[in-house]
Each structure stands twice: as structure tokens, then as C-alpha cells.
Protein backbone atom coordinates (compact mmCIF):
# COMPACT_ATOMS: atom_id res chain seq x y z
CA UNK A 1 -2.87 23.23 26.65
CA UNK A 2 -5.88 20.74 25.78
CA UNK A 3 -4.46 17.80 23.64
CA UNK A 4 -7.00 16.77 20.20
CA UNK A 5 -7.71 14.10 19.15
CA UNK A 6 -5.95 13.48 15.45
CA UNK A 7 -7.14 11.05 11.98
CA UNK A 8 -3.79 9.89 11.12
CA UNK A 9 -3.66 8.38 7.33
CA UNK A 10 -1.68 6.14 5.23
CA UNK A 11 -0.79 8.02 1.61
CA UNK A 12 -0.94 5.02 -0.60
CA UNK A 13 -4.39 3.03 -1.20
CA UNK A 14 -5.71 5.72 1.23
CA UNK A 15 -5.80 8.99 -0.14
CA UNK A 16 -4.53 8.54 -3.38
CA UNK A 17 -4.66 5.47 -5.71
CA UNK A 18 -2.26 2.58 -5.95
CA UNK A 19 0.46 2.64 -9.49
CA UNK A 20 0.39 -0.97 -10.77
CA UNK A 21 4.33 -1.43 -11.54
CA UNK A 22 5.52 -5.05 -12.99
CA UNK A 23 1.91 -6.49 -11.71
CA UNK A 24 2.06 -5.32 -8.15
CA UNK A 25 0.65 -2.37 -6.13
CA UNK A 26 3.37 0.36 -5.71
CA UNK A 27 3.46 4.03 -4.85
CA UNK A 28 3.54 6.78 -7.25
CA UNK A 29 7.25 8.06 -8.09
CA UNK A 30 6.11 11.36 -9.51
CA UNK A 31 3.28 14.22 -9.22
CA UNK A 32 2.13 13.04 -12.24
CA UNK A 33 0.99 9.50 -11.14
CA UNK A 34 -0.41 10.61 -8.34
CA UNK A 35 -4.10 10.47 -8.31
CA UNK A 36 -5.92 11.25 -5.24
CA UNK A 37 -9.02 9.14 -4.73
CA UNK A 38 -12.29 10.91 -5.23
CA UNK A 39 -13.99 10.51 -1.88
CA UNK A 40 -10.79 11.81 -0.23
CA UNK A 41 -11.60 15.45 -0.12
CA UNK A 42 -15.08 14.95 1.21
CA UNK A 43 -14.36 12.44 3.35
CA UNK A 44 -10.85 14.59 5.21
CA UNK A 45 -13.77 17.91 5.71
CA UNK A 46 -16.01 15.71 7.78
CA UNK A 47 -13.24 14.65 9.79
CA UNK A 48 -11.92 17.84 10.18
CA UNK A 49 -15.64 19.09 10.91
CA UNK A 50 -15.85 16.42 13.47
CA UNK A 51 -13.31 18.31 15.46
CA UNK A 52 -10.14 15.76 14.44
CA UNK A 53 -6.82 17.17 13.18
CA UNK A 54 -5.77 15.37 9.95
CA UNK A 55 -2.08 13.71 9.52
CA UNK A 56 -0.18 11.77 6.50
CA UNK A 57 2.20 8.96 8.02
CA UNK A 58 3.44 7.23 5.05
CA UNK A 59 6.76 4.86 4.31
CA UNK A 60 8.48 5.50 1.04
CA UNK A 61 11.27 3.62 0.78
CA UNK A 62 11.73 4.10 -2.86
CA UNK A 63 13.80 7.40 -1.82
CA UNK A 64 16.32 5.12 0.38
CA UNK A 65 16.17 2.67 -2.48
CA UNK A 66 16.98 5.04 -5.45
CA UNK A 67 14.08 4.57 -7.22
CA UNK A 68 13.10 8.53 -6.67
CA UNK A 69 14.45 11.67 -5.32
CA UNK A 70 14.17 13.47 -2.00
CA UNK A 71 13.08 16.24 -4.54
CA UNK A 72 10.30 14.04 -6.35
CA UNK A 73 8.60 12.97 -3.15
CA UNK A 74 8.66 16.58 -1.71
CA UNK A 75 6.56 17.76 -5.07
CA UNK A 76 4.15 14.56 -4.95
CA UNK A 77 3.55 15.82 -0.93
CA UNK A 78 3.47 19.53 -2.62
CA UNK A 79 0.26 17.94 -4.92
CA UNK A 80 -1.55 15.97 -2.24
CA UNK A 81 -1.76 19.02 0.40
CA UNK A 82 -2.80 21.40 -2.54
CA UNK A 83 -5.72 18.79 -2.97
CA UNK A 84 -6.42 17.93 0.52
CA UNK A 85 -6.18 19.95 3.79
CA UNK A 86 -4.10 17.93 6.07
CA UNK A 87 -1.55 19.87 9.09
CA UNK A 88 1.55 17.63 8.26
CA UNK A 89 2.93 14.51 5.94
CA UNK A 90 4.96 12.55 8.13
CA UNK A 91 7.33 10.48 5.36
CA UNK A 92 9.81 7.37 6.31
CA UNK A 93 12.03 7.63 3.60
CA UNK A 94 14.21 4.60 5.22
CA UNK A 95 14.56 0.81 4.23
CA UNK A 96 13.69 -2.05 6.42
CA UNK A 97 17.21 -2.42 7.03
CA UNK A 98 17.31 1.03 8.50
CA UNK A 99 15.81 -0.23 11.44
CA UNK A 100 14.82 3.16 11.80
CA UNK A 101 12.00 4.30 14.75
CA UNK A 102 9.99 6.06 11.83
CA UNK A 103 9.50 3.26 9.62
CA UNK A 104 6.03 1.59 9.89
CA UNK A 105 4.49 -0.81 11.59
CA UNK A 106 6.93 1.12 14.50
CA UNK A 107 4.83 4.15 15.90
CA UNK A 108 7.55 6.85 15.27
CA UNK A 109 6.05 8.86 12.75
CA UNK A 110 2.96 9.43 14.82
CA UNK A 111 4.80 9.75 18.41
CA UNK A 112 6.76 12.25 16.86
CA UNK A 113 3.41 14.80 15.32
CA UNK A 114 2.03 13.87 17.98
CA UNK A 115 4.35 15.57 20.66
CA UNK A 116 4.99 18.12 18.08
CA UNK A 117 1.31 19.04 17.51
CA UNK A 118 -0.18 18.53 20.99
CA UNK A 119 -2.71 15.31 20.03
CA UNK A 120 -3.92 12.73 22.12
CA UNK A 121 -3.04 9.37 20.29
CA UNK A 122 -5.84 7.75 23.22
CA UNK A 123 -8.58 9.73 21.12
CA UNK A 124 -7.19 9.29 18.11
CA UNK A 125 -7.33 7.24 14.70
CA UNK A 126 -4.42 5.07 12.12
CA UNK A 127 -6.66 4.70 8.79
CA UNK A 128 -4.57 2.40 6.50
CA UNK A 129 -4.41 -0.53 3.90
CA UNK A 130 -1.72 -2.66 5.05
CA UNK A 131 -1.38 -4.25 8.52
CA UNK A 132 1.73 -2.42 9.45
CA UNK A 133 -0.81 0.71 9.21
CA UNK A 134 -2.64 -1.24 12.03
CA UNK A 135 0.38 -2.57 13.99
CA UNK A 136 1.75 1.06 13.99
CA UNK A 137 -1.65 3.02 15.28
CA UNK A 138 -2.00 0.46 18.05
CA UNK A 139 1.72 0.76 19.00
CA UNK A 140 0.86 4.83 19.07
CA UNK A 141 -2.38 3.94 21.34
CA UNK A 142 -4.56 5.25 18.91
CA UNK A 143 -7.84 2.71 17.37
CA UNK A 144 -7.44 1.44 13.94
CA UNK A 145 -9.07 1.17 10.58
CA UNK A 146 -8.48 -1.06 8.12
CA UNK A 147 -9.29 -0.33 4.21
CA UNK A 148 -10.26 -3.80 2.52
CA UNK A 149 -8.11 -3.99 -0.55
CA UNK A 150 -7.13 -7.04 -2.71
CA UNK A 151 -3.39 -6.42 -1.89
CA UNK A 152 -4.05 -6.31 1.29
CA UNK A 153 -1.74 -8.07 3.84
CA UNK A 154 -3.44 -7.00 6.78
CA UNK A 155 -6.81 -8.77 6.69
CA UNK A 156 -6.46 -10.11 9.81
CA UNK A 157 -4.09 -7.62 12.14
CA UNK A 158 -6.54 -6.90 14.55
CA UNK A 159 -8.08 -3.31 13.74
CA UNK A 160 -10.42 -1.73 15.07
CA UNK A 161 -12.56 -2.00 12.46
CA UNK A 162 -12.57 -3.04 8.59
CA UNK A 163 -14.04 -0.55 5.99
CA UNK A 164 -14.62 -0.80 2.38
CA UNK A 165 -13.66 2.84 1.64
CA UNK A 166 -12.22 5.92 3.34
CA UNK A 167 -15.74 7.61 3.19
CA UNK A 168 -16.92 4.30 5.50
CA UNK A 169 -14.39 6.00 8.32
CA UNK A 170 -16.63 9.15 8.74
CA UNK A 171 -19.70 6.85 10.76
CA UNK A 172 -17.52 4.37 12.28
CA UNK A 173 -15.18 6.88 14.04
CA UNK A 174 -18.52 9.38 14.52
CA UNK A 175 -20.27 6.41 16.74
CA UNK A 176 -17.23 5.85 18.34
CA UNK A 177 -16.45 8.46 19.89
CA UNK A 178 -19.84 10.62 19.57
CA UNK A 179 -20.08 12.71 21.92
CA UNK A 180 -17.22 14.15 20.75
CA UNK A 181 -15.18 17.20 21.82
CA UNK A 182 -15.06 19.71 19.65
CA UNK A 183 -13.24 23.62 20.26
CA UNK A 184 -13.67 23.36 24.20
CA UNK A 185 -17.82 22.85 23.02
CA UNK A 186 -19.57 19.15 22.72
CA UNK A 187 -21.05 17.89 19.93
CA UNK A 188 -23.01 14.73 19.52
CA UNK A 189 -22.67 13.31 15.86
């Protein structure tokens, strides 16, 4: 079996937008804060089209914390892949004190879909807003993308590349790794 090449995301700041709780950036708690971003849905087809399959790897400690139920962040996962065509969300529901393999910026969550799902992390992409998002995709062997946000703690952890928004992805990754392979044909993006 050929291994493919894989986009895997970050959930929060990435797909959908950031809940502002007490002043900081924090991740939804229920399906009804969760708001995708716009460009999300456009942006995941022309990644799919470019021949990549599409992952969530996201750490919600809240769970582990008691802030939210295993229930709760089942049915916000339930609303994201109803909006947007991904294979899998990956979810670290652990603490930092866990010291769990899954937990970002350790590579877990993407060595694991990727042995499960037959991907190639070499040929592959972490697209995320922190720099544990970074720190994990290079750990994985995959190249890195970096969303720009004002929260962000990651502006210098060494990515890849630094975009402004997810849509931004589509040209870097397309020049990257044009010509790409594509269902056993090549295509040149």
C-alpha cells in the first residue's frame, strides 16, 4: 500500500474561531460556541483536491480539567465534521501533568493517524496557531505552518512558513510540493 501525504490541523484559531473567556483566547465548551471560520470549508476542498488527506489534532484539556464533558466535546467534533470534510479528529483530552504521548507539542496524535491511516508524515503538513502546533508537526517529520495570531506564542518556533490565514496554506503547500502526487496520477499545481 502507497502511503499519502496528509494536512494535519489544529481545531482552535484554525478551523473554528477562538471564545474570549475572562480576557483570554480559549476553546469553545459547547456546539453552540463553536463557530467555524469562513474560509475553512473552501480552503479544506482545495487541499483535499490537491490530493492531501485532511486530519484534526487538537488538545482539550478542559475535559481532564472539568470544565466540559467527554459528551460535550464529542457533539462540538459531531458539528465541525458536519461542516467540514475531514477523515478523523484526533483529541488530547489530558493535562500537562498527564505527561501523556498525545498531548501537543509531543507528536502522538499524529504518529498514531498516521499508522492508522497509512500517511506519510515526510509529505505531509501541521497547520496551527500556537508553537506547540509547530514543535509537534516537526517532531512527526511533517513541514509546518504557522497562523499569525495576536495570542500567538509561537512567533518564532521555527515553521515552515508563517501565514496570515488558513486560505494562505493552499499556495504555500501547492509550491511546495507541486508536482504533487495525486491517485497514483501527477499533477502539477
Amino acid at each position: 500500500m502507497s502511503l499519502r501525504p496528509a494536512i494535519f490541523l489544529d481545531r482552535d484559531g484554525v478551523l473554528n474561531e477562538i471564545v474570549e473567556r475572562d480576557g483570554k483566547p480559549a476553546s469553545p465548551r459547547t456546539p453552540q460556541e463553536l463557530a467555524v471560520v469562513a474560509e475553512a470549508p473552501d480552503a479544506l476542498a482545495a487541499l483535499r483536491d490537491m490530493g492531501f488527506a485532511l486530519f484534526v489534532v487538537t488538545n482539550q484539556p478542559d475535559v481532564r480539567r472539568g470544565l466540559m464533558t467527554d459528551a460535550a466535546l464529542d457533539a462540538i467534533h459531531a458539528k465541525l465534521t458536519s461542516i467540514l470534510k475531514v477523515e478523523e479528529v484526533a483529541a488530547c483530552r489530558h493535562d500537562n501533568a498527564d505527561a501523556c504521548a498525545c498531548r501537543k507539542p509531543k507528536p502522538g496524535l499524529i504518529l498514531d493517524l498516521a499508522a492508522r491511516h497509512g500517511i506519510d508524515v515526510s509529505r505531509s503538513w501541521m497547520i496551527g496557531d500556537q508553537d506547540r502546533d509547530v514543535a509537534c508537526g516537526q517532531a512527526a517529520g511533517c513541514a509546518t505552518l504557522l497562523l499569525s495570531r495576536p495570542y500567538n506564542s509561537g512567533a518564532n518556533a521555527g515553521a515552515t512558513g508563517t501565514i496570515e490565514s488558513l486560505s494562505q496554506a493552499i499556495p504555500v503547500i501547492a509550491k511546495t510540493c507541486a508536482p504533487a502526487l495525486m491517485n497514483g496520477t501527477r499533477r502539477v499545481y
